[in-house]
PDB file of N, CA and C in Angstrom:
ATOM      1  N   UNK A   1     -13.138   1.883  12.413  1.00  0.00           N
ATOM      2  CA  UNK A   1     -12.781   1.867  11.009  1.00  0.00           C
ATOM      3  C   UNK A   1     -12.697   0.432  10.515  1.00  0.00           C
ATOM      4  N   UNK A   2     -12.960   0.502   9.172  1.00  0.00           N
ATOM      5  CA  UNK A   2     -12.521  -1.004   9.162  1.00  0.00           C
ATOM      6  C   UNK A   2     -11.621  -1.703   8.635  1.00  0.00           C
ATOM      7  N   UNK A   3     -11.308  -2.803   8.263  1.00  0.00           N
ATOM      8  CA  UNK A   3      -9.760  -3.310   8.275  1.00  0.00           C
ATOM      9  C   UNK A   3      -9.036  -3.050   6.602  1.00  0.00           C
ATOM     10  N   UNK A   4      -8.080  -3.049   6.845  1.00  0.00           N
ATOM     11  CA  UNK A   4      -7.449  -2.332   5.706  1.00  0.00           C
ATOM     12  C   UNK A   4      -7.480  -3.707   4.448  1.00  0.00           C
ATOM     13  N   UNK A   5      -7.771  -2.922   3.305  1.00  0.00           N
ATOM     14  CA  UNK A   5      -7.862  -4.094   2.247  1.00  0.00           C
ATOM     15  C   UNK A   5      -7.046  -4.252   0.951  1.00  0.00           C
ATOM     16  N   UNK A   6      -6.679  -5.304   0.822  1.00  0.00           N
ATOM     17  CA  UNK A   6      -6.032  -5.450  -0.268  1.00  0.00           C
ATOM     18  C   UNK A   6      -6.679  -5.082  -1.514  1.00  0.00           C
ATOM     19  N   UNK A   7      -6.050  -3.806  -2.067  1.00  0.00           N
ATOM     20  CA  UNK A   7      -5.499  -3.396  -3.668  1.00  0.00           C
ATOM     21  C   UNK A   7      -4.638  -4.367  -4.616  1.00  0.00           C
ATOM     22  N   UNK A   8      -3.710  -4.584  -4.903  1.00  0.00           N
ATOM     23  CA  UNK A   8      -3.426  -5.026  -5.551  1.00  0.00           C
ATOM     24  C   UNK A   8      -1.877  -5.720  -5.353  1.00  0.00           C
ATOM     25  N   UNK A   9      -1.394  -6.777  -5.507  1.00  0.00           N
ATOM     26  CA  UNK A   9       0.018  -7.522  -5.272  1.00  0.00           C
ATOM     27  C   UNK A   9       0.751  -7.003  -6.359  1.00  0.00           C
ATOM     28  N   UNK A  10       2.201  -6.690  -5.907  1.00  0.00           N
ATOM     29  CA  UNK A  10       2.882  -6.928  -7.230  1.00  0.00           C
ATOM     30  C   UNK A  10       4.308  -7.638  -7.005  1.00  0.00           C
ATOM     31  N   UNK A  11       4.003  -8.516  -8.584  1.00  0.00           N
ATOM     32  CA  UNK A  11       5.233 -10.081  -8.058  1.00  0.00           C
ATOM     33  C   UNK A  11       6.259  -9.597  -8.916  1.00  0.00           C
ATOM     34  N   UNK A  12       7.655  -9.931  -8.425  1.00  0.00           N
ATOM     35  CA  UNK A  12       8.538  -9.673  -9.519  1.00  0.00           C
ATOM     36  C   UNK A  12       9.599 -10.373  -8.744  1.00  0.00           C
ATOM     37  N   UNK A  13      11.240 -10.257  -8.942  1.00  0.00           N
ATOM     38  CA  UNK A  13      11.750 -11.360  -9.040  1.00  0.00           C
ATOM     39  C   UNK A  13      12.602 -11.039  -7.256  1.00  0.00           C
ATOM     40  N   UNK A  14      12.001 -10.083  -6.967  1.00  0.00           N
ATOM     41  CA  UNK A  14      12.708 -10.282  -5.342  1.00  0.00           C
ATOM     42  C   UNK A  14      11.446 -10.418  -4.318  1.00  0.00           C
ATOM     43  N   UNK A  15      10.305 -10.577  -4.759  1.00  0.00           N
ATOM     44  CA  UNK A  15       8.739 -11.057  -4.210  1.00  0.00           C
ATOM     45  C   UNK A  15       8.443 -10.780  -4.650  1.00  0.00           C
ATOM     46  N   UNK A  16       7.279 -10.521  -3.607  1.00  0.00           N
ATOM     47  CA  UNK A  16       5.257  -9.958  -3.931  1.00  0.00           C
ATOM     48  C   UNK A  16       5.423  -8.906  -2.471  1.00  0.00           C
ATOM     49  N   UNK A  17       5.124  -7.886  -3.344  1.00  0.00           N
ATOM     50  CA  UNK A  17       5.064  -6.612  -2.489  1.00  0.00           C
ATOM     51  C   UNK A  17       3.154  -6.427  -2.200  1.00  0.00           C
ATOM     52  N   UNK A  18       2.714  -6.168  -1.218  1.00  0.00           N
ATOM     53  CA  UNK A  18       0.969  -5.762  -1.407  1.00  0.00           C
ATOM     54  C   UNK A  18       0.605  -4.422  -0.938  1.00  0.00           C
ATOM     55  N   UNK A  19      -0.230  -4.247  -1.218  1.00  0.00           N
ATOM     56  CA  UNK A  19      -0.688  -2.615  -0.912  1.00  0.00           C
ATOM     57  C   UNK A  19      -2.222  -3.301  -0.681  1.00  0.00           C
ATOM     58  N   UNK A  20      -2.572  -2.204   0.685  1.00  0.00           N
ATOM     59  CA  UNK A  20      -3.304  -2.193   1.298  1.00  0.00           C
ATOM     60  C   UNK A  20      -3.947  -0.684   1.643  1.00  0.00           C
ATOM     61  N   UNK A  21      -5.376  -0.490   1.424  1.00  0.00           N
ATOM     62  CA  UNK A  21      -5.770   0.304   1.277  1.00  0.00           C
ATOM     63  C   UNK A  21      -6.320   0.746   2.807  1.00  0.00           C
ATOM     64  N   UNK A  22      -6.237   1.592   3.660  1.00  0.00           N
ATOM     65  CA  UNK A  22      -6.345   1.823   4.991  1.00  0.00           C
ATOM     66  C   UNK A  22      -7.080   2.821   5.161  1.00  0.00           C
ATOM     67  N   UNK A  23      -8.231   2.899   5.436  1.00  0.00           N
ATOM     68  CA  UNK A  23      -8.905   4.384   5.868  1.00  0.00           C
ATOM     69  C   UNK A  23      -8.883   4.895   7.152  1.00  0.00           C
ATOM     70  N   UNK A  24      -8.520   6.060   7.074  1.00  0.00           N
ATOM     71  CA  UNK A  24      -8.573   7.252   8.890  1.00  0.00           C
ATOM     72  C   UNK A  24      -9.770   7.828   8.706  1.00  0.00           C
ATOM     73  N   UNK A  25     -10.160   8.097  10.099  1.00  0.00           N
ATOM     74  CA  UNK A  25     -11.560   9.009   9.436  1.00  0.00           C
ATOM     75  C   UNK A  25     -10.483  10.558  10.562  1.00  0.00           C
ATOM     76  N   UNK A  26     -11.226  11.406   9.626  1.00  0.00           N
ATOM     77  CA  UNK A  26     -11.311  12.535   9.732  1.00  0.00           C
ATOM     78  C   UNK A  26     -11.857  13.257  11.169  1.00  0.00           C
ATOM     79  N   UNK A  27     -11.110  14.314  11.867  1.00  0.00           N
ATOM     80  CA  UNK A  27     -12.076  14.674  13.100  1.00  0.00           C
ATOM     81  C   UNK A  27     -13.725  15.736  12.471  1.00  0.00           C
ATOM     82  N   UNK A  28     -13.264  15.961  11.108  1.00  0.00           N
ATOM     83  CA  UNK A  28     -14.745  16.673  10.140  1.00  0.00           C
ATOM     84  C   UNK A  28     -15.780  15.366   9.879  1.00  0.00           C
ATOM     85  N   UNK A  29     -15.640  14.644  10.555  1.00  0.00           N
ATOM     86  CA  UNK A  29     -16.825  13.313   9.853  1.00  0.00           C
ATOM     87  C   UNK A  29     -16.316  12.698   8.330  1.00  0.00           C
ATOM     88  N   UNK A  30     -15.472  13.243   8.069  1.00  0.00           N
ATOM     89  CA  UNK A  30     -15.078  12.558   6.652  1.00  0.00           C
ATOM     90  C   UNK A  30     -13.845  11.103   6.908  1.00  0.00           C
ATOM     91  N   UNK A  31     -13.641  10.786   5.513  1.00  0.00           N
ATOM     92  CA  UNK A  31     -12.209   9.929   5.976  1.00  0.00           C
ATOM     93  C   UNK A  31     -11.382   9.868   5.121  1.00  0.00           C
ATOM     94  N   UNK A  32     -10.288   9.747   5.681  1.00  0.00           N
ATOM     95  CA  UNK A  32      -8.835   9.874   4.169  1.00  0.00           C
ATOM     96  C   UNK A  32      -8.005   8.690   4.048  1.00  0.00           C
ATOM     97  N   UNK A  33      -7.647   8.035   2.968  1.00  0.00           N
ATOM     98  CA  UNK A  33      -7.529   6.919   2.608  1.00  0.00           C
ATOM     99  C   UNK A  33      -5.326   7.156   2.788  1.00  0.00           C
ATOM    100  N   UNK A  34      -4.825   5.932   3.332  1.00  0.00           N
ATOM    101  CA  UNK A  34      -3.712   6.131   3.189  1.00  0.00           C
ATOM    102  C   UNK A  34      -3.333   4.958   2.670  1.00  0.00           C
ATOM    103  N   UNK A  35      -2.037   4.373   1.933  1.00  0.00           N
ATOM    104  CA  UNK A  35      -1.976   2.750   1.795  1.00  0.00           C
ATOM    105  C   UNK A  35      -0.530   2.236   2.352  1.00  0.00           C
ATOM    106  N   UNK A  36      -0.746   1.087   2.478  1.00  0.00           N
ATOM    107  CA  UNK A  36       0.280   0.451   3.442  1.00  0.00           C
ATOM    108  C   UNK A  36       1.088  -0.629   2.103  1.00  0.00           C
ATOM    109  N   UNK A  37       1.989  -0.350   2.007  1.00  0.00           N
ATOM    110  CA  UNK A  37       2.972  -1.494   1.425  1.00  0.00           C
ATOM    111  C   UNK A  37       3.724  -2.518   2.398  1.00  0.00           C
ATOM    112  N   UNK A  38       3.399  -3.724   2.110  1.00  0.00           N
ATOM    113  CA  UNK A  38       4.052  -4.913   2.869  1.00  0.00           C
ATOM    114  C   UNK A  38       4.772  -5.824   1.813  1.00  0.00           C
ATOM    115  N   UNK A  39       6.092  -5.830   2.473  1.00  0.00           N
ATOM    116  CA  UNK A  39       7.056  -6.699   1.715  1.00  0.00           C
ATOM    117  C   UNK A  39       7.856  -7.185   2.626  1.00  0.00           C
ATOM    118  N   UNK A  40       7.982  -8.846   2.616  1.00  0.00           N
ATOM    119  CA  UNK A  40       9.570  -9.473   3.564  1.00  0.00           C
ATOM    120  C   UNK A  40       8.886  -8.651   5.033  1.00  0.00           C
ATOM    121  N   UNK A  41       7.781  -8.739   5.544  1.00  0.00           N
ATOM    122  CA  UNK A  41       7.810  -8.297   6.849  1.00  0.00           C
ATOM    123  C   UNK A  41       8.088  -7.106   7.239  1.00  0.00           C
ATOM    124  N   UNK A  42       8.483  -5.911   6.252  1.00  0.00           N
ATOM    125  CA  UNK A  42       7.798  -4.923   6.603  1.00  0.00           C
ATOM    126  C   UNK A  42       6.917  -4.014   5.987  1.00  0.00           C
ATOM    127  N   UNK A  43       6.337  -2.665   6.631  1.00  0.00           N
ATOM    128  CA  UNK A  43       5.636  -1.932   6.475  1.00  0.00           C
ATOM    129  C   UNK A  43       6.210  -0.711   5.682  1.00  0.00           C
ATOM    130  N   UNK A  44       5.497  -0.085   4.909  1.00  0.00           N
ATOM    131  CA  UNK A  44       5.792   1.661   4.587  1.00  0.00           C
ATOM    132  C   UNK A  44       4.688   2.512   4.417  1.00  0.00           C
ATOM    133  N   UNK A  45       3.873   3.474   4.606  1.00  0.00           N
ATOM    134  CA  UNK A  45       2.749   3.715   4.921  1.00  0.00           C
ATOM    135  C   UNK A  45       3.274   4.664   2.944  1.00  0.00           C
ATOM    136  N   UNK A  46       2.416   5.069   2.472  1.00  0.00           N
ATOM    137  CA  UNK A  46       2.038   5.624   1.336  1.00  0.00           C
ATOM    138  C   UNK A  46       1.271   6.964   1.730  1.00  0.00           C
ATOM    139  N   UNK A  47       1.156   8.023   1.161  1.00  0.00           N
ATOM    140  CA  UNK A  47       0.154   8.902   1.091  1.00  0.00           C
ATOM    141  C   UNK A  47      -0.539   9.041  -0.327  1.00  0.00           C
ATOM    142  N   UNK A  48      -0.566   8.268  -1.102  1.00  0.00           N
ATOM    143  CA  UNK A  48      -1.530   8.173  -2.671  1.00  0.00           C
ATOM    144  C   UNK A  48      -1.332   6.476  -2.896  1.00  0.00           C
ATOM    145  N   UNK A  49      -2.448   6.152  -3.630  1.00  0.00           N
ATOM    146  CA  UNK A  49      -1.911   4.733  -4.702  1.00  0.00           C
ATOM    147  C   UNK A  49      -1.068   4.782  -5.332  1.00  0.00           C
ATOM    148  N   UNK A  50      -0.505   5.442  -5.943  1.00  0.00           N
ATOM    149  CA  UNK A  50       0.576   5.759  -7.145  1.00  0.00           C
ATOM    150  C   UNK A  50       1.883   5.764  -6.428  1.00  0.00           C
ATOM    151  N   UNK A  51       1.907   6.110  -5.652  1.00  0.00           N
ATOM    152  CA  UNK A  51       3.329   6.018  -4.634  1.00  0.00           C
ATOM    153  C   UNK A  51       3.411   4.671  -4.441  1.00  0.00           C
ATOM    154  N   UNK A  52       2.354   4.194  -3.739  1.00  0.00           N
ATOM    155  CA  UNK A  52       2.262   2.962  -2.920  1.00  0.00           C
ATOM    156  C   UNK A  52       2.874   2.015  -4.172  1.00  0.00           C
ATOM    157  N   UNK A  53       2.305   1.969  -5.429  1.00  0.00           N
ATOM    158  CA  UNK A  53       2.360   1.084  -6.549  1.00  0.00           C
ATOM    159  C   UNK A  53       3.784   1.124  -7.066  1.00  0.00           C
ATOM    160  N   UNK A  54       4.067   2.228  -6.857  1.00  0.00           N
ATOM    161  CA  UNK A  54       5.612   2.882  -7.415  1.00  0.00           C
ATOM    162  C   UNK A  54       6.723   1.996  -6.444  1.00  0.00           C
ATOM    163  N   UNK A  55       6.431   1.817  -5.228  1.00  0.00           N
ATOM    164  CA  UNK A  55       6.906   2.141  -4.079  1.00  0.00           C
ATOM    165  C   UNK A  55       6.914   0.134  -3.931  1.00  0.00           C
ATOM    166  N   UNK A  56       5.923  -0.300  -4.535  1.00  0.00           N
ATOM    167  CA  UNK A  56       5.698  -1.916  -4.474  1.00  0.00           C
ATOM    168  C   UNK A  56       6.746  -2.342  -5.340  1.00  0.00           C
ATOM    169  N   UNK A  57       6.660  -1.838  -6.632  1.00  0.00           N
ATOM    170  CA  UNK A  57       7.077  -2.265  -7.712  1.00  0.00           C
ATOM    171  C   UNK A  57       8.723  -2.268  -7.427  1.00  0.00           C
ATOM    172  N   UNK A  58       9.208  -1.291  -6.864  1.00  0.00           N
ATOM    173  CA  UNK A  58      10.964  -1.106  -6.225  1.00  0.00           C
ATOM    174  C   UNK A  58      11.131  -2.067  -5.577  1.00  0.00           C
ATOM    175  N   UNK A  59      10.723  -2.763  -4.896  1.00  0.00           N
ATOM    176  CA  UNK A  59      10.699  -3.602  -3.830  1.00  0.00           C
ATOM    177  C   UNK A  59      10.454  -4.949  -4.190  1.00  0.00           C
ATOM    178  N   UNK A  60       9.665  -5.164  -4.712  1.00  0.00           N
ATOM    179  CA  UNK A  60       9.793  -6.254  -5.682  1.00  0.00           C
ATOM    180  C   UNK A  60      10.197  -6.589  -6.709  1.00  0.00           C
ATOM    181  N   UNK A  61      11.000  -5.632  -6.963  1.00  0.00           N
ATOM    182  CA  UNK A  61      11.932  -5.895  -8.291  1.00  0.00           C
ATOM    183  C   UNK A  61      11.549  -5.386  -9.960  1.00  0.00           C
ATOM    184  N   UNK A  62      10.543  -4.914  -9.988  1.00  0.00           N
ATOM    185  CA  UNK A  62       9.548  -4.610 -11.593  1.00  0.00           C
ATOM    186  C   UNK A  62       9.321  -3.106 -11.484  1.00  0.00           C
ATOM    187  N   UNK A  63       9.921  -2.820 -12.916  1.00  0.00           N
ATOM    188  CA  UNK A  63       9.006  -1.507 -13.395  1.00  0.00           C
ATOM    189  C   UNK A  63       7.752  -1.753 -13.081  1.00  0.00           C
ATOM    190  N   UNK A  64       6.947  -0.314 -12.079  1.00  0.00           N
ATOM    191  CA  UNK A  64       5.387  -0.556 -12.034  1.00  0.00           C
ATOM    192  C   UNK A  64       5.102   1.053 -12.848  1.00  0.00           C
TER     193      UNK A  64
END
């Protein structure tokens, strides 16, 4: 698979939270996208963008 990529940062006044877009592949030949939020050293895995963004924005301090 290949390496997970940055979506989008979000800065606000307790950091910069990032989301990272991560693909699994599927045991059907397909693949399903999960995203990773990183803030202050750690991880939270997401199951949609909208979480992940939701989920950045708490963490860094900003309505997202």
């Amino acid at each position: 698979m290949a390496e997970p990529e940055l979506v989008t940062v979000v800065d606000g006044p307790k950091g910069k939270a990032e989301v990272f877009e991560v693909a699994k592949a599927l045991e059907s030949g397909g693949q399903q996208f999960e995203y990773d939020v990183r803030f202050g050293g750690t991880s939270q895995v997401c199951k949609s963008l909208g979480e992940a963004y939701i989920t950045a924005g708490e963490l860094a301090g900003v309505q997202t």
